[in-house]
C-alpha atoms as a PDB file:
ATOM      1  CA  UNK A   1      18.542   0.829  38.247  1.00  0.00           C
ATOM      2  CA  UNK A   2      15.630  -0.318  36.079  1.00  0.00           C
ATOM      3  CA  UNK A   3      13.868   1.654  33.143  1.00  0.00           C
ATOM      4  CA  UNK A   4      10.848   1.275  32.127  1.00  0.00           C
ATOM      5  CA  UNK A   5       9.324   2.474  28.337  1.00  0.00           C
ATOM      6  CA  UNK A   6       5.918   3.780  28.338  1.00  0.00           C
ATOM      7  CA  UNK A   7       3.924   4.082  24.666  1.00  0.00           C
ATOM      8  CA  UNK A   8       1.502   6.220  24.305  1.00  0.00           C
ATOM      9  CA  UNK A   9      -0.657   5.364  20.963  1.00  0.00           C
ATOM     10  CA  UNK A  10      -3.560   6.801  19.544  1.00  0.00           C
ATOM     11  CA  UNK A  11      -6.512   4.119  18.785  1.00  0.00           C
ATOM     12  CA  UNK A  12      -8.849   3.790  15.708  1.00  0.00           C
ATOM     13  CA  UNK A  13     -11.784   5.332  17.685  1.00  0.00           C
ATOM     14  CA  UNK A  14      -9.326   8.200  18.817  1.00  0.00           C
ATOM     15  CA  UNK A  15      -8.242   7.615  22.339  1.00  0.00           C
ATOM     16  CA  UNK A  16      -5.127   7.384  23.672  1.00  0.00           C
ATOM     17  CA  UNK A  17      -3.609   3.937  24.987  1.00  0.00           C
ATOM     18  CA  UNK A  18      -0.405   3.034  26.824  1.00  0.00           C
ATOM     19  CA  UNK A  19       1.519   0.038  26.425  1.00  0.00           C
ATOM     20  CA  UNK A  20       4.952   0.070  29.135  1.00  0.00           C
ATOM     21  CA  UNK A  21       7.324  -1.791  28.969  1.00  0.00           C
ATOM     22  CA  UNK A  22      10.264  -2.693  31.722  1.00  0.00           C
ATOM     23  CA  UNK A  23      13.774  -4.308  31.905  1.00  0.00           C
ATOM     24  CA  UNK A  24      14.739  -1.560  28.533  1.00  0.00           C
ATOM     25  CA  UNK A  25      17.949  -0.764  27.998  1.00  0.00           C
ATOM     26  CA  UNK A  26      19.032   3.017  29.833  1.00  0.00           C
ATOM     27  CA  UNK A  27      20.588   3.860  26.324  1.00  0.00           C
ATOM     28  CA  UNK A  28      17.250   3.343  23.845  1.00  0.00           C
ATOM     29  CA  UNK A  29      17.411   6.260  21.545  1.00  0.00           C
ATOM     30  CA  UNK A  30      14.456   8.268  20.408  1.00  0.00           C
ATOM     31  CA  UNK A  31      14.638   7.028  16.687  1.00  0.00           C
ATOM     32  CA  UNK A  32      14.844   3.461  17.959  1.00  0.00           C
ATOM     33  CA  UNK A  33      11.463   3.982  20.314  1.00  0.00           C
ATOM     34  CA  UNK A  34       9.991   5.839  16.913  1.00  0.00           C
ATOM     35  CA  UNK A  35      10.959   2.565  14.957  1.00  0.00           C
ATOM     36  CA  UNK A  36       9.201   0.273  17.752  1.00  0.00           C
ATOM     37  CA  UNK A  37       6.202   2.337  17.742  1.00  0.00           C
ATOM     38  CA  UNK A  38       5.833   2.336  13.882  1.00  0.00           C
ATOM     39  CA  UNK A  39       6.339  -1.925  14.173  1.00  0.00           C
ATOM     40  CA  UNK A  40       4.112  -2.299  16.810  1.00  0.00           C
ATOM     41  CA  UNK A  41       1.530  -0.293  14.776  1.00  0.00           C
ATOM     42  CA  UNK A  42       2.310  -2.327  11.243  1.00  0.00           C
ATOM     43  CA  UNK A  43       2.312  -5.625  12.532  1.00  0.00           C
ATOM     44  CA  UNK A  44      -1.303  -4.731  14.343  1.00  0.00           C
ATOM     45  CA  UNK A  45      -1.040  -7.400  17.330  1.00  0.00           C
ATOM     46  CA  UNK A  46      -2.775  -5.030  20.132  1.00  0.00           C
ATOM     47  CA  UNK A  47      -6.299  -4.579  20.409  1.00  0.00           C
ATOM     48  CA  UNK A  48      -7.857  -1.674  22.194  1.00  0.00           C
ATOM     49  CA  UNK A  49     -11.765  -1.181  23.563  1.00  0.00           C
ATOM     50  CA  UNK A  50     -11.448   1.684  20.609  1.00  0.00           C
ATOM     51  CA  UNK A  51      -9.817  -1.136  17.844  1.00  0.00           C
ATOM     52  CA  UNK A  52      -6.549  -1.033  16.344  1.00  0.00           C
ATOM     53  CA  UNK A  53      -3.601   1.226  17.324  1.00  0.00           C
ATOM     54  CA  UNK A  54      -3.488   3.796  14.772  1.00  0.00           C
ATOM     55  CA  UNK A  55      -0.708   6.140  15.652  1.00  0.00           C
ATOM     56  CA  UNK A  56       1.733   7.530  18.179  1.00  0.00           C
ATOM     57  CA  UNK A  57       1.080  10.272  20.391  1.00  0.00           C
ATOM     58  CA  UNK A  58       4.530  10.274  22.744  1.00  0.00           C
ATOM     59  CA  UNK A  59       6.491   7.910  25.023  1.00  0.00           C
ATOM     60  CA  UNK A  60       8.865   8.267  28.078  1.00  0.00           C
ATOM     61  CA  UNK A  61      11.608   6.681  29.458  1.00  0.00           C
ATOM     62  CA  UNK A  62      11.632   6.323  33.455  1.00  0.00           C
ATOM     63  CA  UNK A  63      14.303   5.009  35.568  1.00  0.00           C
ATOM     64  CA  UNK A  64      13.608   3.197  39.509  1.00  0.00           C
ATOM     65  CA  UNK A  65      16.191   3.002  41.588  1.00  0.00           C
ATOM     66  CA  UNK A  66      15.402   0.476  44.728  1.00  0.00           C
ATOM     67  CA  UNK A  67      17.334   0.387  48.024  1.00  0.00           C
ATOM     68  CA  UNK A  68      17.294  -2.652  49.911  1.00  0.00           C
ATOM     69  CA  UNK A  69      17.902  -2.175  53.452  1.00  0.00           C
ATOM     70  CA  UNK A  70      19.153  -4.931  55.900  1.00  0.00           C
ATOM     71  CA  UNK A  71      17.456  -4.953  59.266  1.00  0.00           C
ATOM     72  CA  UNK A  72      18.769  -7.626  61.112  1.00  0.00           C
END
């Protein structure tokens, strides 16, 4: 199964951006998305139509499962 980590920030102008991420681990904890959000917000490397990202608004962790089949 893969997860996936979507980000949901709030900009400088006041709208709300997402930033996912795949290939996370299943076991990410909610302090340890809290502490990502907080770095990606301090070290200010995304840029949104609305500037900077200012704060977080939420985030969600989803799983995909894919099943291959063989049709030979």
């Amino acid at each position: 199964m893969e997860y996936s980590l979507l980000m949901t920030f709030i900009n400088a102008s006041g709208d709300k951006v997402n930033l996912s991420i795949s290939g996370v681990k299943q076991d990410i904890t909610e302090p340890q998305v809290s502490t990502l959000m907080d770095t990606i917000i301090a070290k200010d490397v995304f840029l949104s139509k609305g500037g900077s990202l200012a704060s977080k608004y939420g985030a969600q962790l989803t799983q995909r499962q894919t099943t291959k089949f063989s049709l030979a």
